[in-house]
Protein backbone atom coordinates (compact mmCIF):
# COMPACT_ATOMS: atom_id res chain seq x y z
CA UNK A 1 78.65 -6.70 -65.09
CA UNK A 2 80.38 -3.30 -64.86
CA UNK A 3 77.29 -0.70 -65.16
CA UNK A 4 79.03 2.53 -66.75
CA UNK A 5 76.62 5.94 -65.68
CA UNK A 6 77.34 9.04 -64.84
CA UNK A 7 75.54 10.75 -62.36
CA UNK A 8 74.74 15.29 -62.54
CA UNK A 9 74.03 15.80 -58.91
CA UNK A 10 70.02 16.61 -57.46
CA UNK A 11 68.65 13.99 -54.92
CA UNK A 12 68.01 9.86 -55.09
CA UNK A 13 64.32 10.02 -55.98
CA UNK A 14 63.42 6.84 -54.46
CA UNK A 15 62.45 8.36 -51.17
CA UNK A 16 60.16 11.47 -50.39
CA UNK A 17 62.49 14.18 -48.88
CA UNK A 18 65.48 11.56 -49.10
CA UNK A 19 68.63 13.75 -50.82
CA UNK A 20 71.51 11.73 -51.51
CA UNK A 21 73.53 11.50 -54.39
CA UNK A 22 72.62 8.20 -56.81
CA UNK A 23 75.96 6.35 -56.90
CA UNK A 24 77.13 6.18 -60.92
CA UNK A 25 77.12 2.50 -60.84
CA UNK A 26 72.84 2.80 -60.22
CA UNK A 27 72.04 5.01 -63.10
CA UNK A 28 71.81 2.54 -65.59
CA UNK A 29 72.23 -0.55 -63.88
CA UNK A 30 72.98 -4.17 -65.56
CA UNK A 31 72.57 -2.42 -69.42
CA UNK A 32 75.88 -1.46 -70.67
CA UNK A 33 79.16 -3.26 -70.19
CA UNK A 34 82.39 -2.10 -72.26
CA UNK A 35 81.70 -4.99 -73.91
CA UNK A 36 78.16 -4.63 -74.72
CA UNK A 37 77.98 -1.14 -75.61
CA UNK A 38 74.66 1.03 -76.77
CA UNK A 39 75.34 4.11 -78.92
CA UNK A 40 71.77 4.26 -80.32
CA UNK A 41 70.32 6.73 -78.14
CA UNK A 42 68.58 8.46 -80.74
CA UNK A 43 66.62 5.61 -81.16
CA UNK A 44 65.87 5.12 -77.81
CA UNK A 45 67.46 5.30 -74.45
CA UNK A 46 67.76 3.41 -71.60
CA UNK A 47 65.47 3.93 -68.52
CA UNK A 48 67.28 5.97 -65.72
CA UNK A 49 67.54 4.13 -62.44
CA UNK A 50 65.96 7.02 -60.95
CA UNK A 51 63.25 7.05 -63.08
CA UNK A 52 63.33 3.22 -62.96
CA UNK A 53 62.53 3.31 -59.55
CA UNK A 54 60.18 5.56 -58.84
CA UNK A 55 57.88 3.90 -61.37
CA UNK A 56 58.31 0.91 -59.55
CA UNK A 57 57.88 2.11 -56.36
CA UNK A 58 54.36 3.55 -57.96
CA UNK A 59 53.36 0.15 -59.50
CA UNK A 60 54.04 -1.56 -56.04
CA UNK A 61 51.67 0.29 -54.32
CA UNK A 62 49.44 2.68 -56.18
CA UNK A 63 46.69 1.94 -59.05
CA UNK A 64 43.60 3.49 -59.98
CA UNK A 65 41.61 5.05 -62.91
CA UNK A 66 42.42 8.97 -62.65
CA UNK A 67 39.54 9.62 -63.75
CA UNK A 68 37.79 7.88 -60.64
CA UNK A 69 35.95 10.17 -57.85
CA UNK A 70 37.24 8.24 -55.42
CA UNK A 71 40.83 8.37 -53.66
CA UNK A 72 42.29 5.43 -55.47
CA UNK A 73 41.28 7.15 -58.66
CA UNK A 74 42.46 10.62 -57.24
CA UNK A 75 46.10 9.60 -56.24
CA UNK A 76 46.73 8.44 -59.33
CA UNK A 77 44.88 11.78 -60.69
CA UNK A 78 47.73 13.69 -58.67
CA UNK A 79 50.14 12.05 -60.38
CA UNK A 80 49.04 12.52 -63.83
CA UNK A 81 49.00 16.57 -62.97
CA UNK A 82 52.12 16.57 -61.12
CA UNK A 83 53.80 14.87 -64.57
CA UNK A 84 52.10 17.64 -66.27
CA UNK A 85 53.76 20.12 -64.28
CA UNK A 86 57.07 18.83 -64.13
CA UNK A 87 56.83 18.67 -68.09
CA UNK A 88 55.75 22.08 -68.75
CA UNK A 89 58.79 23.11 -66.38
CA UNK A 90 60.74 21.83 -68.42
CA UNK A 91 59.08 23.49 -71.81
CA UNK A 92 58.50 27.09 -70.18
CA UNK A 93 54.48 26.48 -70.12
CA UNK A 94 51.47 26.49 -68.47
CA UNK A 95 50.34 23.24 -67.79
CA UNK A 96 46.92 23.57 -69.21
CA UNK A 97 48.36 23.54 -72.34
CA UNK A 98 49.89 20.10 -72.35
CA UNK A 99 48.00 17.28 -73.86
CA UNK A 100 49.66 14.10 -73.18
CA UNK A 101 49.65 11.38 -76.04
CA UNK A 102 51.36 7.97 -76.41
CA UNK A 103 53.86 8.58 -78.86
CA UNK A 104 55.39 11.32 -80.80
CA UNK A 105 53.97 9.75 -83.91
CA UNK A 106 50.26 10.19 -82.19
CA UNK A 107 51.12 13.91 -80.99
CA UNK A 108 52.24 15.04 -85.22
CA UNK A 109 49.25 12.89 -86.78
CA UNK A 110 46.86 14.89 -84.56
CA UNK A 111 48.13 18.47 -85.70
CA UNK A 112 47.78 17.08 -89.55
CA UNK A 113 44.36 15.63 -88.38
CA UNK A 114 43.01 18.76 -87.28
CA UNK A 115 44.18 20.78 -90.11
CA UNK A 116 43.06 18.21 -92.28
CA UNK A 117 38.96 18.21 -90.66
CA UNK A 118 39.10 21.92 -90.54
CA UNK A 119 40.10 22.26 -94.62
CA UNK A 120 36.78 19.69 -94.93
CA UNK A 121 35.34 22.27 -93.45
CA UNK A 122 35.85 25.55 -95.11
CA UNK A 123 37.81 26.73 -91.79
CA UNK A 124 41.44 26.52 -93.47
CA UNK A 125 43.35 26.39 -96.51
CA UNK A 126 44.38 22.84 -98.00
CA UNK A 127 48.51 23.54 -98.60
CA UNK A 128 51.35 22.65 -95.92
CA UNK A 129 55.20 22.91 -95.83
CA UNK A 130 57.49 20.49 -94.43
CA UNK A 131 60.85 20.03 -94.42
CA UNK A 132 62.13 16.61 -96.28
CA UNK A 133 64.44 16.01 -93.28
CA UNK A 134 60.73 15.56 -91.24
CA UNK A 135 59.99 12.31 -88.88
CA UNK A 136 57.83 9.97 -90.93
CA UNK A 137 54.75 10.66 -88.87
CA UNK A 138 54.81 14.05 -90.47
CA UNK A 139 55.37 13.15 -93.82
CA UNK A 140 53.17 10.20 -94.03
CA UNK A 141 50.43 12.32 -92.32
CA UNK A 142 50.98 15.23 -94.47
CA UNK A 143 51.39 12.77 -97.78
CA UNK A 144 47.40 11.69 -95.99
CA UNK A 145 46.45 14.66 -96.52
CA UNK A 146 47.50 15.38 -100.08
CA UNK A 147 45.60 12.17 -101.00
CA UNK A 148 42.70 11.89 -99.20
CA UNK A 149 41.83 15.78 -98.92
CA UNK A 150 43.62 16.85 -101.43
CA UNK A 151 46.30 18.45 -100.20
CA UNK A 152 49.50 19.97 -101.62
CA UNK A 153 52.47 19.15 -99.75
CA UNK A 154 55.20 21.35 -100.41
CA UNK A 155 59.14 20.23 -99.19
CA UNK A 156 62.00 21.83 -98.09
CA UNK A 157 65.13 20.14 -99.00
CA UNK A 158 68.36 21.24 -96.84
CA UNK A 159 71.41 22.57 -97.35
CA UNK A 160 74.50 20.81 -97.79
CA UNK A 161 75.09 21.44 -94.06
CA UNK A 162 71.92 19.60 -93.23
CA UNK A 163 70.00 22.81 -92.44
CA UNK A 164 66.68 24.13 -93.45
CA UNK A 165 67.00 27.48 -95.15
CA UNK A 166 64.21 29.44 -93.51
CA UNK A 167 63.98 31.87 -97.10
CA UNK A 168 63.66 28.73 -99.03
CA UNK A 169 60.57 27.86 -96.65
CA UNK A 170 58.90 31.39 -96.45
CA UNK A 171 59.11 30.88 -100.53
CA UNK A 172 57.07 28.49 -100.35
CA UNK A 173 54.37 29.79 -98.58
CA UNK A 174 51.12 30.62 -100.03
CA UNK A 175 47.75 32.21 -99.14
CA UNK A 176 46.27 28.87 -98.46
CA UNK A 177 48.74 27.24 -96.21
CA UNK A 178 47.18 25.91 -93.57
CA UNK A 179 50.66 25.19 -91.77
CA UNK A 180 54.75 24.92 -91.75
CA UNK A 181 56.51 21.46 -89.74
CA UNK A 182 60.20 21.94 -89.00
CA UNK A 183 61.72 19.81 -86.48
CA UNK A 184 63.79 21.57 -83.65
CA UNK A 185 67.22 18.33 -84.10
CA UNK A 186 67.29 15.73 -86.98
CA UNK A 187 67.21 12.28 -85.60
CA UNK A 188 69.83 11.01 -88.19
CA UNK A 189 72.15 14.12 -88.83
CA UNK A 190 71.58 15.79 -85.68
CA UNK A 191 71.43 19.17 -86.64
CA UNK A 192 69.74 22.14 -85.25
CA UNK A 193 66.92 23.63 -87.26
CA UNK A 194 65.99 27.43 -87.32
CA UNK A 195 62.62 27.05 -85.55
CA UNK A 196 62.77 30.23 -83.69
CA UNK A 197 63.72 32.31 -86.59
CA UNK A 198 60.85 30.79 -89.11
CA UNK A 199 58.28 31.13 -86.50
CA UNK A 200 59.14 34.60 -86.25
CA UNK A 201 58.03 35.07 -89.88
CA UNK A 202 55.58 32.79 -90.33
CA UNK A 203 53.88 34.45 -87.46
CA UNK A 204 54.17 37.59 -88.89
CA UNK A 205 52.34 36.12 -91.98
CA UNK A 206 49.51 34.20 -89.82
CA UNK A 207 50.83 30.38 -90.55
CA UNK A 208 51.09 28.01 -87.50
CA UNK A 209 53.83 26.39 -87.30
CA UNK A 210 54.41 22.66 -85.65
CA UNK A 211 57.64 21.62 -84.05
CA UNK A 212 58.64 18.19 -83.63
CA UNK A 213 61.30 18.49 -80.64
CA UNK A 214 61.21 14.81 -79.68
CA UNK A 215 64.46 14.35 -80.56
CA UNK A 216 66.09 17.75 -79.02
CA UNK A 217 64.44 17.81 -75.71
CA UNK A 218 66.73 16.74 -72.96
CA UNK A 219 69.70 17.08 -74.75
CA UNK A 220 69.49 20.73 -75.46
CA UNK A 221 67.21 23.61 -74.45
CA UNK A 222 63.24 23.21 -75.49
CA UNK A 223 61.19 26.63 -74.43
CA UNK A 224 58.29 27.09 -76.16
CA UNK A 225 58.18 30.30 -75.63
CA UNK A 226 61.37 31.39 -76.90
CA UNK A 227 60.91 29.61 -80.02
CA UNK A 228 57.54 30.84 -80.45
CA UNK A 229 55.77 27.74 -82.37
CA UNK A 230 52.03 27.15 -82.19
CA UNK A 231 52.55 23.19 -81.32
CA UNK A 232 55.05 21.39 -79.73
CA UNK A 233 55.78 17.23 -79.58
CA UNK A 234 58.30 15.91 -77.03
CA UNK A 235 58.20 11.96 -76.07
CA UNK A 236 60.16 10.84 -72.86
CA UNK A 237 61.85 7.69 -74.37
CA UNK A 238 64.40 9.61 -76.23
CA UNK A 239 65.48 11.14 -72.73
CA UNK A 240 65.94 7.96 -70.41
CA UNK A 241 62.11 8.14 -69.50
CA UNK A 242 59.88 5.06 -70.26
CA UNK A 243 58.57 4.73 -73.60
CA UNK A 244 54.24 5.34 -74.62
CA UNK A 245 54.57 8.92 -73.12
CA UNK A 246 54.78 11.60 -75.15
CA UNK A 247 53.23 15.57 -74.98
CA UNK A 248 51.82 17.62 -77.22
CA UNK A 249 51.81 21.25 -76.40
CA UNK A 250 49.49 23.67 -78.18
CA UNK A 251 49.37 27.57 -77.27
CA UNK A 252 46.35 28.76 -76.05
CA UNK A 253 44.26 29.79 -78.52
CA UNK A 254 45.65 27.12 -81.52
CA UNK A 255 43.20 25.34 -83.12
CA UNK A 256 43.28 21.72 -81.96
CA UNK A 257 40.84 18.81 -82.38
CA UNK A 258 41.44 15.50 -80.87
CA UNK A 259 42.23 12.57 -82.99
CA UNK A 260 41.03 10.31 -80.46
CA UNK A 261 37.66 10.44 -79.23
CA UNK A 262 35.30 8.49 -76.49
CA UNK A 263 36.45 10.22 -73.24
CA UNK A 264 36.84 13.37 -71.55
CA UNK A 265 40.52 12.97 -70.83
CA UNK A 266 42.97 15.43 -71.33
CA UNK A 267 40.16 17.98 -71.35
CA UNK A 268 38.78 16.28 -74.12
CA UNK A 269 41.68 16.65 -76.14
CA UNK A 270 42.94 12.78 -76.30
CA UNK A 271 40.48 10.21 -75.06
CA UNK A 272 41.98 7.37 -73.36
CA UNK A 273 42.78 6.37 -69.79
CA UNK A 274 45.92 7.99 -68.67
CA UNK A 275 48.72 5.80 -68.12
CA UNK A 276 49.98 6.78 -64.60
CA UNK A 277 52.73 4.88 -64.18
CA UNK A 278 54.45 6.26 -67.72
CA UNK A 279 53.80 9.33 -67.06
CA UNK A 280 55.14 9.57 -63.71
CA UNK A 281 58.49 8.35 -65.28
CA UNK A 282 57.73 11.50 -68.00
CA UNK A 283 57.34 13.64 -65.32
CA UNK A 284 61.09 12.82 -63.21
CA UNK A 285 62.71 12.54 -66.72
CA UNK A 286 62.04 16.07 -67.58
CA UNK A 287 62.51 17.09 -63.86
CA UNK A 288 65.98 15.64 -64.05
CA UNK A 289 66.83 16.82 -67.45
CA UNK A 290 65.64 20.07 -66.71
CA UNK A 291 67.79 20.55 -63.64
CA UNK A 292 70.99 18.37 -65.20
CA UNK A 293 70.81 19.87 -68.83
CA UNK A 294 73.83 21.91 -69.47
CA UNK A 295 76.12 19.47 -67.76
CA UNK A 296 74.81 16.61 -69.64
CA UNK A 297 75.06 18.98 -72.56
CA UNK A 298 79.25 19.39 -71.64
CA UNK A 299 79.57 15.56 -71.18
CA UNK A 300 77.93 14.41 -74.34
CA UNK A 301 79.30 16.90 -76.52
CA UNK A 302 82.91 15.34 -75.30
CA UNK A 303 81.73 11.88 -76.57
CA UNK A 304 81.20 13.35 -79.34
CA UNK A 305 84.51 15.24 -79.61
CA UNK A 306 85.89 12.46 -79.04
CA UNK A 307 84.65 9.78 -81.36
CA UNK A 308 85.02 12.78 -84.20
CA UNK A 309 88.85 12.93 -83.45
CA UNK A 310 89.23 9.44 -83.80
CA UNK A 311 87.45 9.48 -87.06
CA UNK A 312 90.35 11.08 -88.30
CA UNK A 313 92.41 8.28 -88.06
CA UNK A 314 89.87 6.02 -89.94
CA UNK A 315 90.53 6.14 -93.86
CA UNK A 316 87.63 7.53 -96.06
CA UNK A 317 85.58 8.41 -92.76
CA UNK A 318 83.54 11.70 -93.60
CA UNK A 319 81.26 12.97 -90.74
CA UNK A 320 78.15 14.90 -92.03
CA UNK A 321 77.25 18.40 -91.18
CA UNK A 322 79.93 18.84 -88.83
CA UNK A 323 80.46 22.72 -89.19
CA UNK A 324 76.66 22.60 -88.66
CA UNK A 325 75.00 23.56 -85.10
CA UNK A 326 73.95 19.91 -83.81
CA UNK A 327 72.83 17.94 -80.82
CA UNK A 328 75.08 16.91 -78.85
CA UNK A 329 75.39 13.87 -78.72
CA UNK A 330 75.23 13.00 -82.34
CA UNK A 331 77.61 11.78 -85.08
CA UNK A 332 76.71 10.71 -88.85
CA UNK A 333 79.52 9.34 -90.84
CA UNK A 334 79.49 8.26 -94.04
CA UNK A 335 82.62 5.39 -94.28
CA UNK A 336 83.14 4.57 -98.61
CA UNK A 337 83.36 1.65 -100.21
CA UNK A 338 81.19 0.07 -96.84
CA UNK A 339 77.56 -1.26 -97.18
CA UNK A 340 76.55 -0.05 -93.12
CA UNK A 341 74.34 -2.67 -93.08
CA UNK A 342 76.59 -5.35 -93.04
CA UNK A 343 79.32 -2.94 -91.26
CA UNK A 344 76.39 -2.51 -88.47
CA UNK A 345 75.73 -6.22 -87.99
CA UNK A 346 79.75 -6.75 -87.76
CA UNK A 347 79.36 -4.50 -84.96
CA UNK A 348 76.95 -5.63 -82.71
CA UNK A 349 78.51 -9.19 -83.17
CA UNK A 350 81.75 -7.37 -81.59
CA UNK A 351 79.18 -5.87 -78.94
CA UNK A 352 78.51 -2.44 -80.35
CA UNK A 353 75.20 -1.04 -81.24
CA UNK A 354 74.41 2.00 -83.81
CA UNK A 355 72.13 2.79 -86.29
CA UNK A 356 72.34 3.38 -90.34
CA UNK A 357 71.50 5.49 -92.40
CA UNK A 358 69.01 3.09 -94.57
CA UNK A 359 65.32 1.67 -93.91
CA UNK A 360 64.43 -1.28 -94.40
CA UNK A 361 61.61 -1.79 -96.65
CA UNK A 362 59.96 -4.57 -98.20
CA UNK A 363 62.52 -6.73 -97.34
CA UNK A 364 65.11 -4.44 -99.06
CA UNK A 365 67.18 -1.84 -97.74
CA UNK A 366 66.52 1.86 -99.37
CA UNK A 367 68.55 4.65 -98.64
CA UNK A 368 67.34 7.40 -95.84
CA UNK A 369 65.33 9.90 -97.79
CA UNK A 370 67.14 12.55 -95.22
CA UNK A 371 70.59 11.41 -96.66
CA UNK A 372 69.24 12.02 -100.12
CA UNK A 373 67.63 15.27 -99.17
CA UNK A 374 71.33 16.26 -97.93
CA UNK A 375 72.88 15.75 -101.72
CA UNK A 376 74.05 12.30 -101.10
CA UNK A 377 74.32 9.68 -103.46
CA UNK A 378 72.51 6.55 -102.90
CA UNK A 379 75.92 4.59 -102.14
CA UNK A 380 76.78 7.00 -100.20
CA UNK A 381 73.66 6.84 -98.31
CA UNK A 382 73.77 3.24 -97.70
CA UNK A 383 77.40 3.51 -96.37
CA UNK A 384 76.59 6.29 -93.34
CA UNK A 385 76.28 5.27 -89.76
CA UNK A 386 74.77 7.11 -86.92
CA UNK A 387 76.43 7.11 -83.35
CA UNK A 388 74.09 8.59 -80.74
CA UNK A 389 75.20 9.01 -77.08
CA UNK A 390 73.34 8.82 -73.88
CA UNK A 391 73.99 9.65 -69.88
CA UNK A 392 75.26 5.89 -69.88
CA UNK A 393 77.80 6.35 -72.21
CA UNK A 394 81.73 6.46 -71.17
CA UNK A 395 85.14 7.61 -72.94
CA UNK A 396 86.52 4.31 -72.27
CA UNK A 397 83.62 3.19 -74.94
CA UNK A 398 84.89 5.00 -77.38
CA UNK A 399 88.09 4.46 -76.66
CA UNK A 400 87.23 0.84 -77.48
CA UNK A 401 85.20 1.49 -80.40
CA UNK A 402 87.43 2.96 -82.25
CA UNK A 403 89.80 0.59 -83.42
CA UNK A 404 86.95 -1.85 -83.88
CA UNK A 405 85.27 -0.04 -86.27
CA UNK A 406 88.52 0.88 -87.82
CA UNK A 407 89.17 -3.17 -88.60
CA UNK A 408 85.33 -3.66 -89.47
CA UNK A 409 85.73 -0.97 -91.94
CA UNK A 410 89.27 -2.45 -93.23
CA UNK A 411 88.04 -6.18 -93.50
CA UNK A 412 84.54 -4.93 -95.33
CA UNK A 413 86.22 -2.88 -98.05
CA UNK A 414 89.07 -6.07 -98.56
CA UNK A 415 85.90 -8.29 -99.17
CA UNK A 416 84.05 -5.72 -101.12
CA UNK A 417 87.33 -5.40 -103.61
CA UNK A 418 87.44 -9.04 -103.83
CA UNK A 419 84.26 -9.47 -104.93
CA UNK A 420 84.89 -6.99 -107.18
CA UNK A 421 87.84 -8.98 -108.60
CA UNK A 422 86.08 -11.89 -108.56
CA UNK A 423 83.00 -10.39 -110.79
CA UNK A 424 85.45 -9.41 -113.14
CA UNK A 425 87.44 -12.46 -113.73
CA UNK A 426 83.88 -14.32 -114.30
CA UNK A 427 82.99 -11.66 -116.96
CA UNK A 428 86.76 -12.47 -118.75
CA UNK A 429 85.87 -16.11 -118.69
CA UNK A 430 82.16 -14.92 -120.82
């Protein structure tokens, strides 16, 4: 199976002190043919080969509790501190200020948790703002809040561009809130918020603000300092690291209270025994995205070009927020008169994976509450795809994509007006 990669220079990883170049064909070996293609990467990616292989090389010969005295327990303590440096490297930070978590979703529900125990407590008002383009673990948390602690939640919708107006969120600030959330890149649309500017002002007026960068960092520039946040969430997965590693940065001085409790880990921040092995793959995932960022940045941004130009050529194709700044690697096109459901499952049985914009719920599919906060109709909602690239990722893919989706599109709206004709011969007949 051909193994399409690209490889950004820096040294194979597999070997202390070794320094040659990772042929492409390793980077993402045996996951990605032409004809078995990925273009989900905002969903997840796949593992790099480097990172692949040190983790390996780890499990094959290293274990141990870090928080054990002795040396088994203190080699895998060095590892869990030299993943901590290599992450805050990568987020402009002092190490001490990294709490490392499971999951994204872990990292937000303990910011709302602690805002949460510290309104129970007098310590902090009960009001928060959010975007309503947010990651569900920050608008589930914060919808928590508003009904067991009652809570006013306050949302931001965004402009027609798919950007949060930071006026519109200053608006609705009050002397009571306890703390703003706007994401750094929208998973679905993949637009750039204004983080840096709202934390500017919101700093000004003495409201923390939370940043949910899982789905920016490693595809564009994450320093923590430059966008001057109080908290910061970045999980490796969505970077080719391994998945259950995340971080949660808070600045010195931020009030933080853990949400898990039982151990000393983490500086008693998070309680639970570190996960060694994950984190080690954290640690070379930020160490490589750090040191390959702006050419990955070059080479995904031509995927993207490129798929975007051949959306031209696809009748009714309208890609979202494209004047917008976005990630990327990251296309959402709404395609009329196509349920993406169905279109999606046509897909992958040609050998192409991507994502919609709809949730399944229930057992029925609901339109993406970020498509609706955009303005979009509900049918037009349910007819958007997302196309996400990653490192693996070739030209030649979409190349071959293309015309695919072109006849998936064609054959789905034939079928759709046939139906169509069919309902309304039966309602003649009545």
């Amino acid at each position: 199976m051909r193994a399409p990669g690209h490889y950004f220079g820096g040294e194979d990883r597999r070997g202390a002190g070794s320094a040659r170049p990772a042929a492409a064909s390793t980077l993402f070996e045996d996951t990605l043919s032409l004809h078995n293609v990925y273009f989900d990467n905002n969903a997840t990616t796949p593992l790099d080969s480097r990172v692949r292989d040190a983790m390996i090389e780890w499990l094959g010969s290293g274990f141990g509790n870090p928080s054990s005295v002795h040396r088994y327990g203190q080699r895998a303590r060095g590892v869990v501190e030299e993943a901590r440096v290599q992450v805050a490297r990568l987020l402009g930070c002092e190490p001490s200020e990294i709490v490392f978590c499971a999951s994204g979703t872990e990292a937000n529900n303990a910011v709302l948790a602690t805002i949460g125990r510290r309104a129970r407590r007098g310590d902090s008002g009960r009001h928060v703002v959010i975007s309503a383009i947010e990651h569900p673990s920050i608008v589930q948390a914060a919808r928590r809040l508003e009904a067991e602690e009652a809570f006013e939640v306050s949302e931001i919708a965004p402009g027609a561009d798919g950007v949060v107006h930071v006026e519109d969120v200053l608006d609705a600030l009050r002397p009571e809130t306890a703390l703003v959330a706007l994401m750094l890149a929208n998973n679905e649309l993949g637009t750039l918020q204004p983080v840096a500017e709202l934390a500017r002002a919101c700093r000004e007026r003495g409201v923390p603000v939370l940043c949910d960068a899982v789905q920016a960092a490693g595809k564009v520039a994450v320093r923590v300092a430059e966008l001057g946040v109080d908290s910061l969430v970045i999980a490796a997965h969505k970077f080719h690291g391994p998945l259950g590693a995340a971080a949660l940065w808070v600045r010195s001085g931020t009030a933080f209270e853990p949400l898990l409790v039982g151990g000393g880990q983490e500086r008693r921040r998070r309680a639970s025994t570190e996960n060694a092995t994950a984190l080690l793959g954290f640690g070379l995932a930020c160490e490589l995205a750090a040191g390959e960022l702006e050419e990955r940045g070059r080479r995904l941004s031509a995927l993207r070009e490129r798929l975007e130009r051949g959306l031209l050529d696809v009748p009714g194709a309208i890609v979202r927020c494209r004047t917008a700044p976005r990630l990327p690697n990251t296309t959402c096109v709404t395609l009329s008169g196509v349920d993406a459901t169905t279109l999606l499952m046509r897909l992958d049985l040609e050998g192409f994976a991507v994502s919609t914009g709809a949730a399944c719920a229930s057992g029925t599919v609901e339109p993406s509450r970020t498509l609706l906060a955009l303005g979009l109709e509900e049918d037009e909602a349910l007819s958007t795809l997302r196309v996400s690239f990653g490192l693996g990722n070739t030209g030649e893919e979409v190349d071959a994509f293309l015309p695919v989706l072109s006849r998936a599109v064609t054959a789905l709206r034939i079928d759709a007006s046939r139906e169509t004709a069919q309902g309304t011969m039966r309602g003649a007949r009545r």
